[in-house]
Protein backbone atom coordinates (compact mmCIF):
# COMPACT_ATOMS: atom_id res chain seq x y z
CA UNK A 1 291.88 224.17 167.28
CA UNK A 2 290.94 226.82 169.75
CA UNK A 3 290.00 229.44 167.56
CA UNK A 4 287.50 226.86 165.95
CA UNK A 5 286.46 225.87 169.14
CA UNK A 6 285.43 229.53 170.20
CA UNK A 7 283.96 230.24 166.84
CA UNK A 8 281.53 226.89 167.41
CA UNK A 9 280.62 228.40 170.67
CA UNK A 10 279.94 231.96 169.09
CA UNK A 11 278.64 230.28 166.53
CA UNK A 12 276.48 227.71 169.40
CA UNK A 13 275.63 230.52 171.15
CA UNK A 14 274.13 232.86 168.68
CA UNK A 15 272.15 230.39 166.81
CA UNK A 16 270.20 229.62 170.76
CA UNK A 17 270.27 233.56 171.25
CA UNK A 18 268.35 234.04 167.93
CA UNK A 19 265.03 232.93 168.61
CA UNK A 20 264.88 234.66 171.69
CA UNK A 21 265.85 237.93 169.80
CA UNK A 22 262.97 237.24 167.27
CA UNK A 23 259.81 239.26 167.33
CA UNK A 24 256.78 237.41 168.22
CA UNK A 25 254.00 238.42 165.78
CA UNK A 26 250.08 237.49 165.33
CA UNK A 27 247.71 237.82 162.24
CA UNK A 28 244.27 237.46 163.53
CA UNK A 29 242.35 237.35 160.17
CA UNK A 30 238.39 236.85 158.72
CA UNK A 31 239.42 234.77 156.39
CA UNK A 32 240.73 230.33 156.98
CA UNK A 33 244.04 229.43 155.70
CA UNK A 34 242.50 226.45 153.97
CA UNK A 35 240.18 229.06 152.24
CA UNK A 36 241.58 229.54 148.12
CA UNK A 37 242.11 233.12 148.70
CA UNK A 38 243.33 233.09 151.69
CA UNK A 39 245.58 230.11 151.68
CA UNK A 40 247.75 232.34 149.69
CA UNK A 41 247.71 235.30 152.11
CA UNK A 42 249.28 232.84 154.86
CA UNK A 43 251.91 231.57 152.24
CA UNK A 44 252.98 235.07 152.74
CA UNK A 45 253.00 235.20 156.04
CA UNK A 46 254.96 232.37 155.95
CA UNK A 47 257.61 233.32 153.61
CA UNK A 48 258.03 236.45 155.80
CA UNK A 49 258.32 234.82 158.82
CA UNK A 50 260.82 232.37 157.31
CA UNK A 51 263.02 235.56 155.55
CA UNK A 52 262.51 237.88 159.16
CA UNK A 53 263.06 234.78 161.52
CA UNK A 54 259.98 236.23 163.16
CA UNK A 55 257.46 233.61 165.22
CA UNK A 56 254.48 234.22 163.64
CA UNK A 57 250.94 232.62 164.16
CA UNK A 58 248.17 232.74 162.09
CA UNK A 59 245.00 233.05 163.53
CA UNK A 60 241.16 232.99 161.96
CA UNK A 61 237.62 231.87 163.20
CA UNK A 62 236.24 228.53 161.80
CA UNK A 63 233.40 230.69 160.05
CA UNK A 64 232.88 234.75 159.24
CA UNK A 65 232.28 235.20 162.49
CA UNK A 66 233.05 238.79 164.20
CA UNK A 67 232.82 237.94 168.01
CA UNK A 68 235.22 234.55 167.33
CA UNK A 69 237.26 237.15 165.73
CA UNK A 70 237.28 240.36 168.33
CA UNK A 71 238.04 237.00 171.28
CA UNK A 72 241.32 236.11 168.75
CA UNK A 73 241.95 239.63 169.00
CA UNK A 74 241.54 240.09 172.51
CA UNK A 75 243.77 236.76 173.09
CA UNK A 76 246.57 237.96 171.29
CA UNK A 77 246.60 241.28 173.17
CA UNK A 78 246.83 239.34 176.26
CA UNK A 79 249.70 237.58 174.73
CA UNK A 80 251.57 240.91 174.35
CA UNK A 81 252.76 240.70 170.96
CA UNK A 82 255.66 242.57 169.46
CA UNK A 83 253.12 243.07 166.61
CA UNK A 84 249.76 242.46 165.72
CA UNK A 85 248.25 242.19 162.25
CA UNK A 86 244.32 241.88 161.59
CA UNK A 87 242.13 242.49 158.90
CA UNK A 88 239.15 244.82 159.15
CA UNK A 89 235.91 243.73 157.57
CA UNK A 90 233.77 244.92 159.86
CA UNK A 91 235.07 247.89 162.11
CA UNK A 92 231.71 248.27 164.75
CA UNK A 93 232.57 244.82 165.67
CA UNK A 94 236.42 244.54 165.56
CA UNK A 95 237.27 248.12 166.78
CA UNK A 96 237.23 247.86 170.75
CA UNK A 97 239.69 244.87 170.59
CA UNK A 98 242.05 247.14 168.02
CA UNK A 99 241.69 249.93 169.67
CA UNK A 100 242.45 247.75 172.86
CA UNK A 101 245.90 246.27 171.39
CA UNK A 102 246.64 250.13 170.47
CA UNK A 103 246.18 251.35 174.21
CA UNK A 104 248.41 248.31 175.22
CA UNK A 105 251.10 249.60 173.26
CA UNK A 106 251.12 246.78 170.38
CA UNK A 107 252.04 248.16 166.79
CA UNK A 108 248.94 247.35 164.67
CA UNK A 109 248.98 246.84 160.95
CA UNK A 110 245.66 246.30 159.21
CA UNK A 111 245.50 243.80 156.01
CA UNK A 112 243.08 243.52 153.23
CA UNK A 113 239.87 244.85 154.69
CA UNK A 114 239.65 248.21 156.73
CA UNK A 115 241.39 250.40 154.78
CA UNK A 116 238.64 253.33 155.36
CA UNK A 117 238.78 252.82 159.17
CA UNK A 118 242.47 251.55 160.08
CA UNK A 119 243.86 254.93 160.92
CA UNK A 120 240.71 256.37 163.05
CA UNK A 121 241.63 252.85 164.92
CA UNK A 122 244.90 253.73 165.45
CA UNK A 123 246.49 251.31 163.31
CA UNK A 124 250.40 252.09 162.04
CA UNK A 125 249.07 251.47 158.15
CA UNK A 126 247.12 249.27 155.50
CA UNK A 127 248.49 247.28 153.31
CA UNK A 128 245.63 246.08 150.93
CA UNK A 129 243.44 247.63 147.95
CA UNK A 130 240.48 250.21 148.34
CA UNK A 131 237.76 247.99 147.14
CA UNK A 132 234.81 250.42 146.41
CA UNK A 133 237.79 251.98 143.78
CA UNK A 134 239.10 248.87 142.63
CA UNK A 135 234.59 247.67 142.18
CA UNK A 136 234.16 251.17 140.26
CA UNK A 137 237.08 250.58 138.35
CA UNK A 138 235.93 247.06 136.94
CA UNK A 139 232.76 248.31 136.50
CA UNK A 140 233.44 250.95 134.45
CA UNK A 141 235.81 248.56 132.57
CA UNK A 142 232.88 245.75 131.80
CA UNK A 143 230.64 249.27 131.14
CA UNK A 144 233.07 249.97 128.38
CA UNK A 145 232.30 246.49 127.02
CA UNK A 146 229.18 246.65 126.54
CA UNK A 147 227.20 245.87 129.44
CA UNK A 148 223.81 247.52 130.52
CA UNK A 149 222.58 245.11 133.24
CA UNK A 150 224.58 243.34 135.60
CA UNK A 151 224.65 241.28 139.07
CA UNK A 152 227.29 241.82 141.88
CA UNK A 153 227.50 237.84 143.31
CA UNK A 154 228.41 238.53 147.28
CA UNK A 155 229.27 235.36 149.27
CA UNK A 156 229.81 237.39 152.34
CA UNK A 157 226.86 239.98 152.14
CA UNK A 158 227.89 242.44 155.55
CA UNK A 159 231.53 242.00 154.80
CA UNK A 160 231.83 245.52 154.27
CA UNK A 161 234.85 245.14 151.85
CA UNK A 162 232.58 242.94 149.65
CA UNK A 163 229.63 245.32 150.23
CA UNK A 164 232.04 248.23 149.03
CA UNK A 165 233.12 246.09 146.25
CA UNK A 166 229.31 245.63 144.66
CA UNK A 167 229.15 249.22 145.45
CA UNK A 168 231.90 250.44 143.75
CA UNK A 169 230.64 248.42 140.60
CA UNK A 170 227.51 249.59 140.79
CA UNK A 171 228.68 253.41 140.54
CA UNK A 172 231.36 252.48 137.70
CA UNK A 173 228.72 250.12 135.76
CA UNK A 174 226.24 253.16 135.27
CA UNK A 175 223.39 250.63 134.43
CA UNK A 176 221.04 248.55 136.43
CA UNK A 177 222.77 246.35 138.88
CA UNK A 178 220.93 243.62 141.74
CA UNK A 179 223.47 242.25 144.51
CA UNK A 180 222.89 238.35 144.51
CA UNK A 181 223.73 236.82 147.96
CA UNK A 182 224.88 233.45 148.32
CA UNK A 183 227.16 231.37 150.57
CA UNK A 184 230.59 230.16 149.84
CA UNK A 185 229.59 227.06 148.27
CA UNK A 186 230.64 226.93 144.81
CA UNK A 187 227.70 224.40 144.18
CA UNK A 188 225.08 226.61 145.60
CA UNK A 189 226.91 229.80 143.82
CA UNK A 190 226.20 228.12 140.29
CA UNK A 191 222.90 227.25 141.20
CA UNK A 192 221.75 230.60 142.07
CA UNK A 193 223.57 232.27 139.37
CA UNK A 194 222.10 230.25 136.48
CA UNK A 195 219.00 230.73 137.78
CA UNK A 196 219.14 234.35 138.20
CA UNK A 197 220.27 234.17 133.88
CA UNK A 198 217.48 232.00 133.75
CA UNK A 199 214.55 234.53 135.11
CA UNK A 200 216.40 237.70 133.88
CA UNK A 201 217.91 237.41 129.99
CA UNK A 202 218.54 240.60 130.15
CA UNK A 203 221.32 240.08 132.34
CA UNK A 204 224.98 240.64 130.38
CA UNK A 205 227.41 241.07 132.88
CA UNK A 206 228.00 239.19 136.52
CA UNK A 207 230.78 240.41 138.87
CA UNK A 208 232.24 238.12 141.09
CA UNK A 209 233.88 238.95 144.85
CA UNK A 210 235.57 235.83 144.60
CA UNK A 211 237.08 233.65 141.61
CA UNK A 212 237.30 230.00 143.23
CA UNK A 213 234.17 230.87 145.17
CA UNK A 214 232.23 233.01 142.65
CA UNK A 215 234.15 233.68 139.50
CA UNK A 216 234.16 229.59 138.33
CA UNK A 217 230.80 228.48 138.83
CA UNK A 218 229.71 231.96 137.50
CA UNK A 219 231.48 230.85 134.49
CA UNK A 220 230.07 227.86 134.56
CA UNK A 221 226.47 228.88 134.75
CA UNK A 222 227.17 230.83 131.97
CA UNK A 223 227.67 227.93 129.93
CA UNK A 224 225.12 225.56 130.94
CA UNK A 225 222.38 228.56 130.01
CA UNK A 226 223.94 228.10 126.95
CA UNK A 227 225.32 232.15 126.80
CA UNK A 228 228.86 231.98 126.64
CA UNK A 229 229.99 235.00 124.28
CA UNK A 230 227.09 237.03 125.18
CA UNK A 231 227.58 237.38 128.89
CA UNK A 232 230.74 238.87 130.60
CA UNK A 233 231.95 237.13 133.61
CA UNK A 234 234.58 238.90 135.69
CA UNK A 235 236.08 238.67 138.91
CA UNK A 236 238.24 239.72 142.54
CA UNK A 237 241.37 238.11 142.66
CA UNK A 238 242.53 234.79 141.35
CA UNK A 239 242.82 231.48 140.39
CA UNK A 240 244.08 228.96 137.77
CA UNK A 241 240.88 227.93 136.78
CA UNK A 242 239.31 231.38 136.55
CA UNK A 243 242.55 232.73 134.60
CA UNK A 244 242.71 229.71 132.01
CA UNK A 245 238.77 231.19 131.25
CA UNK A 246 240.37 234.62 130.90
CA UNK A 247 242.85 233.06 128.26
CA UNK A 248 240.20 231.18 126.58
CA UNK A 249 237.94 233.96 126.12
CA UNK A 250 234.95 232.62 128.69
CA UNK A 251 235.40 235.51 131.09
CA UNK A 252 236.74 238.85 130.92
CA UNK A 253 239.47 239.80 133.64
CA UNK A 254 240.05 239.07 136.96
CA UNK A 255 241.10 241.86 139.66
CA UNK A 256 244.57 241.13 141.28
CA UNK A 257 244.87 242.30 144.60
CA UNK A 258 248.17 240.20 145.23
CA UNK A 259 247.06 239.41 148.50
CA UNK A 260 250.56 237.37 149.21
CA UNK A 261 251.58 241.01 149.50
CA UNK A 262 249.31 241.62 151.93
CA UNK A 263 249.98 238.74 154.09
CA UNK A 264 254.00 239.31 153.78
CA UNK A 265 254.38 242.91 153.74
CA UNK A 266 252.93 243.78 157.38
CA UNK A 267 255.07 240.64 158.89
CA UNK A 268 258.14 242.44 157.39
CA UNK A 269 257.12 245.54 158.57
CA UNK A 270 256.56 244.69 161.70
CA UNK A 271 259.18 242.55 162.37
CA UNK A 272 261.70 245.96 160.89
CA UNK A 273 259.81 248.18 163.76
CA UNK A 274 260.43 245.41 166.63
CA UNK A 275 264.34 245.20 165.45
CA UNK A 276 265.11 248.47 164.15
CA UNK A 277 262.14 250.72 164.75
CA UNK A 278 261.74 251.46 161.27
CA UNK A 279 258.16 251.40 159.67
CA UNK A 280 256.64 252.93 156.35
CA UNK A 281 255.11 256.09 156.38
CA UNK A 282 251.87 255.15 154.96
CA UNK A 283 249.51 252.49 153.49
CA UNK A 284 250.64 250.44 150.85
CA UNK A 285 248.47 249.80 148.08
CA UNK A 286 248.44 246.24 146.84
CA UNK A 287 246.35 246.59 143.90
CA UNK A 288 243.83 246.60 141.74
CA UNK A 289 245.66 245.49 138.47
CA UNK A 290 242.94 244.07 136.04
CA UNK A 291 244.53 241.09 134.30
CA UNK A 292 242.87 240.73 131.16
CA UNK A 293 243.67 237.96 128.25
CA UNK A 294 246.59 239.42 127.11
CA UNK A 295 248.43 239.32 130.95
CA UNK A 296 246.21 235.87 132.00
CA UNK A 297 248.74 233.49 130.70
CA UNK A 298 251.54 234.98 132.66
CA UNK A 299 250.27 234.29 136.03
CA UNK A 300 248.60 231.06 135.80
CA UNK A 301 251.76 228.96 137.06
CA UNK A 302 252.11 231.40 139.97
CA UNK A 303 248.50 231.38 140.36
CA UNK A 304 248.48 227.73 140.95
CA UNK A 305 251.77 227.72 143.35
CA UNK A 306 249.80 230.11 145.67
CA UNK A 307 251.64 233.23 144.90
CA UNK A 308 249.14 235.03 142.73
């Protein structure tokens, strides 16, 4: 009886010790939880806080909005943080606060966006995909299809990872290519995009920065023009919807960028260097991987769970 009373007070004692022990960790990010991308870039958060026992908060302005998001910055500095974790789409704006939580002595890992300017900010490493390689890469891919005259649909136009992305496609595309800006409003999205194929039928190819965002009602505009089969619709990152289209032969691939990596990978590592000191060498690439129709089908359930 007394050696299962001491182990129930080791036992006690350990499990009020932990969370004291655990590192304390906050994402300040561009992009809303509730957002379809980015919802799944806090499920990995969240599954790494869970499988590190880290406390981690997640942290994003109501809108795109830089100074909300150097003030989250600057709040979590003041917070002292065992870690910090941002994402970088717009370094003029976001750099003093980094540079700030660098000088304070807080282990910075950049996510997603920033992966040009991370290290010149002092940040430990990026986890994320170069987006003007990953927007020459699907352009040369839709080039190789056929296409001669193509928009790049940004819903974030100075977002300098979506600017980087039209630019990148631009370059790989080879032919003529206009940017069309719109907001994040699927509705408004479809509207502009059908009547962009309206004024211009030259128009054969549309890339998408977004596929709940952009790469549906893209589709979708397609079809009420009455082109489907003559215009190629493609997309960055993922979602059911936009996949099933890939399947059924409405659009042609969408760009994985497995951004649940990207949201669980710099909790882990950070939570590694608070324990053990231990942190990877260098960035992490987290894409691109082009998932065409033969791969579509594979990722659709995962897709839909907020995984992929």
């Amino acid at each position: 009886m007394k050696h299962f009373m001491k182990g129930a007070l080791v036992a006690g004692a350990l499990a009020v010790s932990a969370p004291a022990l655990a590192a304390d960790i906050i994402v300040v990010s561009h992009g809303q939880a509730n957002d379809p991308f980015w919802s799944v870039v806090k499920n990995g958060v969240d599954k790494a806080a869970k499988d590190t026992g880290a406390n981690v908060s997640y942290r994003a302005p109501e809108t795109f909005d830089m100074v909300a998001m150097s003030q989250l910055i600057d709040a979590a500095v003041n917070q002292e943080p065992d870690g910090l974790v941002v994402s970088i789409p717009d370094a003029d704006a976001l750099g003093p606060s980094i540079e700030r939580a660098v000088a304070a002595g807080i282990p910075v890992i950049s996510m997603n966006s920033g992966s040009d300017v991370a290290g010149k900010l002092g940040a430990e490493l990026h986890v994320g995909q170069d987006e003007f390689t990953a927007g020459k890469a699907a352009g040369a891919k839709l080039a190789e299809m056929g296409g001669k005259t193509g928009i790049c649909v940004n819903q974030e136009v100075g977002n300098v990872a979506l600017d980087l992305r039209c630019a990148g496609f631009a370059e790989g595309f080879g032919g003529k290519v206009d940017v069309l800006p719109t907001s994040n409003d699927p509705a408004e999205v479809e509207a502009k995009v059908r009547a962009a194929l309206e004024s211009n039928p030259d128009i054969d190819t549309i890339m998408g920065l977004g596929a709940s965002t952009v790469g549906e009602p893209a589709v979708a505009a397609v079809e009420a023009t009455g082109r489907s089969g003559e215009v190629n619709v493609a997309t960055f990152d993922l979602s059911a919807n936009f996949l099933q289209a890939v399947v059924d032969g409405k659009a042609a691939f969408a760009i994985d960028q497995q951004q649940f990596l990207q949201g669980y990978l710099p909790v882990a590592f950070l939570a590694l260097n608070a324990e053990y000191g231990l942190i990877p060498g260098g960035d992490v690439p987290s894409g691109p991987n082009l998932i065409t129709q033969d791969k579509a089908g594979q990722v659709i359930d995962l897709s839909a769970q907020g995984i992929r």
